[in-house]
Protein backbone atom coordinates (compact mmCIF):
# COMPACT_ATOMS: atom_id res chain seq x y z
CA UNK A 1 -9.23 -6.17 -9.31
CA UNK A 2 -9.36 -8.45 -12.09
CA UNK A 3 -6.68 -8.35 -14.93
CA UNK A 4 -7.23 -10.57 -17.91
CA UNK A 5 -5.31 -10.00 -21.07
CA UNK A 6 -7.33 -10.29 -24.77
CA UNK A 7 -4.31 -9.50 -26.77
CA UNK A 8 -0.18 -9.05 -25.85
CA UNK A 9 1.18 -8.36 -29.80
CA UNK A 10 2.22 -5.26 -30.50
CA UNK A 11 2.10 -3.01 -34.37
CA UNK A 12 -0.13 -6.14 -36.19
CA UNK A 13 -1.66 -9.44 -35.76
CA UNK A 14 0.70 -12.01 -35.62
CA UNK A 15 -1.59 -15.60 -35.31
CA UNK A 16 0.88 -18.86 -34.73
CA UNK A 17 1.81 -20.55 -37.85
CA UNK A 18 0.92 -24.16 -38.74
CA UNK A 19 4.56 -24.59 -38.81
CA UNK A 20 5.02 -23.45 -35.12
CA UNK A 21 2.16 -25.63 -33.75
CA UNK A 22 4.07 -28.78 -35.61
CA UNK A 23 6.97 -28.04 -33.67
CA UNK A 24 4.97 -27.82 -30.67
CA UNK A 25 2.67 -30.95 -31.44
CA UNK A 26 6.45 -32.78 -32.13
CA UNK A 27 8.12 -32.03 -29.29
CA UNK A 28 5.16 -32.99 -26.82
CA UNK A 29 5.01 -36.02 -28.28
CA UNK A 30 8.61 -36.58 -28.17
CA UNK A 31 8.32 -35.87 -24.36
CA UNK A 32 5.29 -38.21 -23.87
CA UNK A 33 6.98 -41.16 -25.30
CA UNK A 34 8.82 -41.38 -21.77
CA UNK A 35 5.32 -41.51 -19.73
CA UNK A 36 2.26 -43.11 -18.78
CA UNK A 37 -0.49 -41.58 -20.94
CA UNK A 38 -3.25 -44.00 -20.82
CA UNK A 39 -5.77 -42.40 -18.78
CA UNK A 40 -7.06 -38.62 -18.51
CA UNK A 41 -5.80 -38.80 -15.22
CA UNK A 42 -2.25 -39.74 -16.38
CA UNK A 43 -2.47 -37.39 -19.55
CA UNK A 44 -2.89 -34.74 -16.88
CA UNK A 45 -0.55 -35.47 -14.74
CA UNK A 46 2.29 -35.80 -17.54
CA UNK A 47 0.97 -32.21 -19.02
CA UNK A 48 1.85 -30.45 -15.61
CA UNK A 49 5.73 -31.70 -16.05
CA UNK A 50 5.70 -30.02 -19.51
CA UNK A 51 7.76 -26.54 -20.75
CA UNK A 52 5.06 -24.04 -21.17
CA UNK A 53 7.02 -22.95 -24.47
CA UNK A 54 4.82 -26.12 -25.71
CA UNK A 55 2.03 -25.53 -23.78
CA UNK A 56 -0.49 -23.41 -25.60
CA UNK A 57 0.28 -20.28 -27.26
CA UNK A 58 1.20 -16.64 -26.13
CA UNK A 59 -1.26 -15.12 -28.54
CA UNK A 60 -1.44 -13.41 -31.83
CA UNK A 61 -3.71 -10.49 -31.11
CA UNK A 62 -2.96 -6.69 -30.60
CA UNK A 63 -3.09 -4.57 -27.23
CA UNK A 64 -5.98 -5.28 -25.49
CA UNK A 65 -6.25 -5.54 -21.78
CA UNK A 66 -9.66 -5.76 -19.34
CA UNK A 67 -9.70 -4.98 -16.11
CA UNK A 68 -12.53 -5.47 -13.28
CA UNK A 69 -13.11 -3.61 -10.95
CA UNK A 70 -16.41 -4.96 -8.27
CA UNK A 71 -19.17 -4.42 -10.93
CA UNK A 72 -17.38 -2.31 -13.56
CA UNK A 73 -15.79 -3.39 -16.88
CA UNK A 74 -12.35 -1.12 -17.98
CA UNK A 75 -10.36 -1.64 -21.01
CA UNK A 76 -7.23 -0.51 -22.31
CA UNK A 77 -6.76 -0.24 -25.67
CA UNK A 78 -8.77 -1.95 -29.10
CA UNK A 79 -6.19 -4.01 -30.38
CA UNK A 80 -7.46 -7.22 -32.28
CA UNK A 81 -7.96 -8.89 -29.03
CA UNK A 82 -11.15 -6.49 -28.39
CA UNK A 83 -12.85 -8.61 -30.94
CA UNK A 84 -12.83 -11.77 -28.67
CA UNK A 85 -13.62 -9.93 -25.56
CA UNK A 86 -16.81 -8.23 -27.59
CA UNK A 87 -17.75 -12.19 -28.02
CA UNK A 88 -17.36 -12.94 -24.65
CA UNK A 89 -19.28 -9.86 -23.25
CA UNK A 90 -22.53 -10.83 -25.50
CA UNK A 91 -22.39 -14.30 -24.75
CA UNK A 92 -21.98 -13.74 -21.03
CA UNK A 93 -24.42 -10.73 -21.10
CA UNK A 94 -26.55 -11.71 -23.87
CA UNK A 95 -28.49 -8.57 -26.22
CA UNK A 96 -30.86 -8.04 -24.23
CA UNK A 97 -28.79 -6.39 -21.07
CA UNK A 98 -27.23 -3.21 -20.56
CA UNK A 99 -23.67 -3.22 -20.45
CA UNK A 100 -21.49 -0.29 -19.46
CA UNK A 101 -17.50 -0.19 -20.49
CA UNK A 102 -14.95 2.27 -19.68
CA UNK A 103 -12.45 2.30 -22.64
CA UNK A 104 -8.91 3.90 -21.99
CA UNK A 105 -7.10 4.82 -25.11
CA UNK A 106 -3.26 4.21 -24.98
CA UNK A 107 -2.75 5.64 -28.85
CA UNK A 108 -4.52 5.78 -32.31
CA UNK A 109 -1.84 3.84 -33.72
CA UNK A 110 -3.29 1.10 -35.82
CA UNK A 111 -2.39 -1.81 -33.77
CA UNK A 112 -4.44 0.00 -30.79
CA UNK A 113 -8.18 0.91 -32.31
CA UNK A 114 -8.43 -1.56 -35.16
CA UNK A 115 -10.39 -3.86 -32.97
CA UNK A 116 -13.42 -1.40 -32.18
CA UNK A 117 -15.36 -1.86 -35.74
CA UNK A 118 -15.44 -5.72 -35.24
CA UNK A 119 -16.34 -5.10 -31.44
CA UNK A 120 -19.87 -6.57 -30.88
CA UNK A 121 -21.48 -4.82 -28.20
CA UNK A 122 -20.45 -1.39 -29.94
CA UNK A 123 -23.37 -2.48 -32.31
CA UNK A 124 -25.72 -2.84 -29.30
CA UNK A 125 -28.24 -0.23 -28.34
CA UNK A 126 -28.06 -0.87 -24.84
CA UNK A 127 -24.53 -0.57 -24.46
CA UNK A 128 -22.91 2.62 -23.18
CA UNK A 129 -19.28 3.34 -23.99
CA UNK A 130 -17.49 5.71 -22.02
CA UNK A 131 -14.09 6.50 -23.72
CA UNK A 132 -11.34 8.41 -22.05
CA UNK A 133 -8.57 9.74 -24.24
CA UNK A 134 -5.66 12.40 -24.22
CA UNK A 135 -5.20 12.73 -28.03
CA UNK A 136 -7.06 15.44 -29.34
CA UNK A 137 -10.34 14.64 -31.78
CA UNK A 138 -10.93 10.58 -30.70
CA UNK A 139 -14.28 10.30 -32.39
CA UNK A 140 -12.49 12.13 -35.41
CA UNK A 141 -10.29 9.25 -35.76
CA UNK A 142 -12.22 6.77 -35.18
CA UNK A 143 -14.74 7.91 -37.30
CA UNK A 144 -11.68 8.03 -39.82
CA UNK A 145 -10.82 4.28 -39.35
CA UNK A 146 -14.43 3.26 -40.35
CA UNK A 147 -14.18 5.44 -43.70
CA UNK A 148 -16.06 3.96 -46.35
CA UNK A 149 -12.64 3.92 -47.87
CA UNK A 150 -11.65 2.02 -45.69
CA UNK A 151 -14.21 -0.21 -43.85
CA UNK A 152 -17.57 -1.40 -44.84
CA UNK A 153 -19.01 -0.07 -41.97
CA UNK A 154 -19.56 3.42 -40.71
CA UNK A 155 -19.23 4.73 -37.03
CA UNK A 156 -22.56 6.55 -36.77
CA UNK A 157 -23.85 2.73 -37.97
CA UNK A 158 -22.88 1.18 -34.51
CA UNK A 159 -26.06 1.56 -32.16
CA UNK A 160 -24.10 1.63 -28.93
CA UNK A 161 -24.13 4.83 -26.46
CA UNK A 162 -20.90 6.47 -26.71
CA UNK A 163 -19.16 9.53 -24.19
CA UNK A 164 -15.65 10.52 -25.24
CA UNK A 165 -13.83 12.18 -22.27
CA UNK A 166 -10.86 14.55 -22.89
CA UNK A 167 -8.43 13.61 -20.39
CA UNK A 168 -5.29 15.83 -18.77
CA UNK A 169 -1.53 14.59 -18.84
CA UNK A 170 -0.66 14.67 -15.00
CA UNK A 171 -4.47 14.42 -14.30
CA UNK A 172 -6.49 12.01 -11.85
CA UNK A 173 -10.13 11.24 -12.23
CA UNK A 174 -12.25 9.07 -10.36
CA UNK A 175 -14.75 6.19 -11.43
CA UNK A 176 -16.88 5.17 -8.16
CA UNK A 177 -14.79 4.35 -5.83
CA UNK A 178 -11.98 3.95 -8.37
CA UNK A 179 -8.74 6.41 -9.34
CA UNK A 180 -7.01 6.67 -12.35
CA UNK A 181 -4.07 8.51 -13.32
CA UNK A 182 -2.44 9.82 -16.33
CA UNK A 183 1.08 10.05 -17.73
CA UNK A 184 2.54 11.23 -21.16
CA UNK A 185 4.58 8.05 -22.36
CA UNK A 186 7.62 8.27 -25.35
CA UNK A 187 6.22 7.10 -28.46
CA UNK A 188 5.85 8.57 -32.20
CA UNK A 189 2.60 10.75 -32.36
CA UNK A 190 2.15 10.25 -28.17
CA UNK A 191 1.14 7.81 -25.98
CA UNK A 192 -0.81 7.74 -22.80
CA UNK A 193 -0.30 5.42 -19.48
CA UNK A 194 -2.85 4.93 -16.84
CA UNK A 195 -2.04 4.21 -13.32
CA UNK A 196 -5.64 2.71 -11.80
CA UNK A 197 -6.23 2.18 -7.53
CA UNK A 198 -8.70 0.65 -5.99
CA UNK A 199 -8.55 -0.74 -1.95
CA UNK A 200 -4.90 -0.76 -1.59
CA UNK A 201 -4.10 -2.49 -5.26
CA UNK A 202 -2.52 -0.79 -8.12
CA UNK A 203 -2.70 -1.61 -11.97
CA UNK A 204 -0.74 0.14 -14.48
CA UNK A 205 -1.18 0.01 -18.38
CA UNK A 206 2.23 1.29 -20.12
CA UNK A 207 2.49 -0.23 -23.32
CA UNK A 208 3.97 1.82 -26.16
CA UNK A 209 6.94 4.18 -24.98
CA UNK A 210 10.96 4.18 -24.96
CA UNK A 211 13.13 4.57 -22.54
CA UNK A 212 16.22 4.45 -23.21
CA UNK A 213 16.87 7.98 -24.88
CA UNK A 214 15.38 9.82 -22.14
CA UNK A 215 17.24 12.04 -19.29
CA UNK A 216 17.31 10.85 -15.64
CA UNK A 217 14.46 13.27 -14.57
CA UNK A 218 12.13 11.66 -17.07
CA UNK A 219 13.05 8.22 -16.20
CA UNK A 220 12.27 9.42 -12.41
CA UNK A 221 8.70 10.60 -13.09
CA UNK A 222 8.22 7.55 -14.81
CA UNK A 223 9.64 5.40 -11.58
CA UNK A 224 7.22 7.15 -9.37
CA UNK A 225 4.37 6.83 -11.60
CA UNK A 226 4.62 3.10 -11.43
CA UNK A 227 5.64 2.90 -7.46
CA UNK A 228 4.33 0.16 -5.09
CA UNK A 229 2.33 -0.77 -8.48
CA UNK A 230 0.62 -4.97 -7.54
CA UNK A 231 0.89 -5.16 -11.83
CA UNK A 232 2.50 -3.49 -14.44
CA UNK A 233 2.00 -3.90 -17.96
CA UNK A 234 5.23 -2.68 -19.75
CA UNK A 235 6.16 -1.98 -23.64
CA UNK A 236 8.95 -4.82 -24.44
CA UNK A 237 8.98 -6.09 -27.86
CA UNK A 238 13.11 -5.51 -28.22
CA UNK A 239 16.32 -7.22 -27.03
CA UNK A 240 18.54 -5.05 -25.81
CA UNK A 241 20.48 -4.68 -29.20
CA UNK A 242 17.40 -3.96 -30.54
CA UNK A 243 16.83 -1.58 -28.58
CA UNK A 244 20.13 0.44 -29.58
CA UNK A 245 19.13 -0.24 -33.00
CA UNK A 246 15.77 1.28 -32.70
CA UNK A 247 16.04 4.94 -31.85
CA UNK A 248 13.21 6.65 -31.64
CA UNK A 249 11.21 3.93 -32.44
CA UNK A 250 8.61 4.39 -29.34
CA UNK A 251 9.23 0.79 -27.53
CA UNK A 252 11.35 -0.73 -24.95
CA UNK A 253 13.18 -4.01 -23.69
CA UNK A 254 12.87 -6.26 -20.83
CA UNK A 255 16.08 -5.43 -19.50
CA UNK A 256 14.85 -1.59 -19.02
CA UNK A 257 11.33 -2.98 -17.40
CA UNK A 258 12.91 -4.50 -14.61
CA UNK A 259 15.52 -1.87 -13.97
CA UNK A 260 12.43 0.70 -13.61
CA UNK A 261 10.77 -1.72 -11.87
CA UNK A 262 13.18 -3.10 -9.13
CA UNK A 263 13.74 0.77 -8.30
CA UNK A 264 9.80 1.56 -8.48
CA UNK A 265 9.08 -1.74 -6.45
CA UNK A 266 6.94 -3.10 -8.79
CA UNK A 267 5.63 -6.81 -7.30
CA UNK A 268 4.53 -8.13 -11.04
CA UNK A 269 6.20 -7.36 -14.40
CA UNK A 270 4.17 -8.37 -17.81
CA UNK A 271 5.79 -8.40 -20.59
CA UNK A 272 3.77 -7.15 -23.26
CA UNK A 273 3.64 -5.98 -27.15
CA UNK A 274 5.31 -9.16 -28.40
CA UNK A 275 6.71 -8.07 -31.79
CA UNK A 276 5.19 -10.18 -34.45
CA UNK A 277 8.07 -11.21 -36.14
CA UNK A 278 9.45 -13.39 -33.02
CA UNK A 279 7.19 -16.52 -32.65
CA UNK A 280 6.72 -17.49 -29.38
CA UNK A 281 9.88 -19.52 -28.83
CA UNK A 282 12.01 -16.26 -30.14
CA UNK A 283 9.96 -13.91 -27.06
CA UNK A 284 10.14 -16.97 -24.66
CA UNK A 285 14.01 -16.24 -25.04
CA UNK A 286 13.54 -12.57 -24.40
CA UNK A 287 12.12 -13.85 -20.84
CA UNK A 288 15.01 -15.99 -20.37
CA UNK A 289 17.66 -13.34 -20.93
CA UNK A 290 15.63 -11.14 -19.25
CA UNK A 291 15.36 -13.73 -15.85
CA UNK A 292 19.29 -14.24 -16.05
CA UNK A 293 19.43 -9.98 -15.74
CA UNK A 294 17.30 -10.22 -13.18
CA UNK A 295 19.47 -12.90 -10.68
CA UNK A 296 22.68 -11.29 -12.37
CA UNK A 297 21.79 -7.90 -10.83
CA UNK A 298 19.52 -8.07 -8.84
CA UNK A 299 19.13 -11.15 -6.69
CA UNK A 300 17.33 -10.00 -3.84
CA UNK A 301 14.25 -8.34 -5.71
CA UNK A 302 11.12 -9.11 -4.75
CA UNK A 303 9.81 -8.92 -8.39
CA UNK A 304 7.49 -11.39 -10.70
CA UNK A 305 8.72 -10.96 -14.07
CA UNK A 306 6.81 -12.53 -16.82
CA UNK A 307 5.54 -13.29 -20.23
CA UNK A 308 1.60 -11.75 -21.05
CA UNK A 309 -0.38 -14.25 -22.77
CA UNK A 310 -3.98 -14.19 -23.97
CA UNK A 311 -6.23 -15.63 -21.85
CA UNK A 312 -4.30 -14.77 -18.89
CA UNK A 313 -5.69 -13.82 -15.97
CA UNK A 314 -4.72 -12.03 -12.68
CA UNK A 315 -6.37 -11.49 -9.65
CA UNK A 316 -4.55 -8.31 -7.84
């Protein structure tokens, strides 16, 4: 399995600013004034000494996560980022070839379909679309999104082949030779996890649910949902004051992700849903408080925690 994230920002777009990539451009150069840059081979070799705060950016789309499988194509979520990975399918695939996606819907919140109208290969006859959903009426709202009210573009325009599959909470199906499970997660107007397994290996796609107001039993289903899991992608736009702030709000904190994951051993911990008003240097600080936890309490865990960034892959 294949894990490649297309967008990490969570409730709207949040691009870099001009501003930030100053700062950036500034401090790299401020750092290359101590080295040997005059050769590619040099410029290299100076870049791999360099923060990764400077290097790049996390990303400024919404949720939007591939994942392959041998031969098959699954996504979680249409954020903004399903826009890029529509480009990439075409160009790899071209128009001519069909192409067939499993879509998993996390919510209908905004910031989680509003990539599907500008998704490419949705326009393309030979493209089926299986969609798998646990909130009632999917096509409804969808077909809601591309109102003429409110988009150019209707639905029954886009030429693709699309199945929408009424999933369980507490359900398993299977996908070839591939399981996924379902969980109910804690978010305004409900959100779904999936737990996928293929060969041994175990995804998990959790974005979108709170924690913290929750009684120990549902904490504990939640810890054995995402057991043994190789990767999982967990809801933490919020420091932990935020977090007490935030009642009710539907999201989480880093500090919670690795409590549930040190006692679910979890092996890799993204971070994901960046909230768009912290620029990267702001959620790059969330990953250092959330690194000191970690050695503070618990120094013997065998856990990756991390920062998801676009363009990021991950072979499980």
């Amino acid at each position: 399995m294949i894990a490649k994230f297309w967008g990490v920002r969570g409730s709207i777009p949040a691009p870099p600013t001009s501003k930030e990539v100053k700062f950036k451009m500034l401090r790299l150069l401020e750092q290359a004034a101590n080295h040997d840059i005059s050769t590619p081979a040099k410029r290299e070799e100076f870049l791999q000494t360099v923060d990764e705060k400077l290097l790049g950016v996390l990303g400024g789309n919404t949720s939007c996560v591939e994942l392959r499988v041998e031969d098959k194509i699954f996504i979680f979520d249409m954020g903004s980022g399903l826009r890029e990975l529509g480009q990439y399918l075409i160009n790899k695939v071209g128009n001519s070839e069909s192409l067939e996606l499993h879509i998993f819907i996390g919510h209908t919140h905004w910031d989680h379909i509003q990539g599907f109208p500008f998704f490419l290969p949705a326009y393309n006859s030979k493209t089926t679309i299986n969609f798998y959903h646990l909130h009632p009426q999917l096509k409804e709202r969808l077909d809601l999104q591309q109102d003429f009210r409110f988009f150019p573009v209707s639905l029954d325009y886009m030429a693709s082949k699309r199945t929408y599959n009424q999933l369980q909470v507490d359900s398993e199906i299977t996908i070839g030779k591939v399981k996924i499970k379902t969980i109910e997660l804690n978010h305004p107007g409900k959100a779904f996890g999936y737990r996928v397994e293929y060969c041994g290996k175990t995804f998990i796609y959790a974005s979108d649910s709170e924690y913290s107001n929750l009684p120990p039993e549902r904490i504990n289903k939640y810890i054995d949902f995402y057991k043994d899991a190789d990767l999982l992608v967990f809801d933490a736009p919020y420091s932990f004051n935020e977090e007490l702030e935030k009642i009710n709000w539907g999201h989480s904190s880093a500090l919670v992700g690795i409590d549930i994951s040190v006692k679910a051993r979890v092996k890799h911990l993204a971070l994901f849903h960046h909230a768009p008003e912290n620029d990267d240097y702001e959620v790059f600080k969330l990953l250092d408080t959330a690194l000191h936890y970690k050695q503070r309490n618990y120094p013997l865990a065998n856990l990756n925690v991390f920062l998801a960034r676009e363009g990021m892959e991950i072979n499980l």
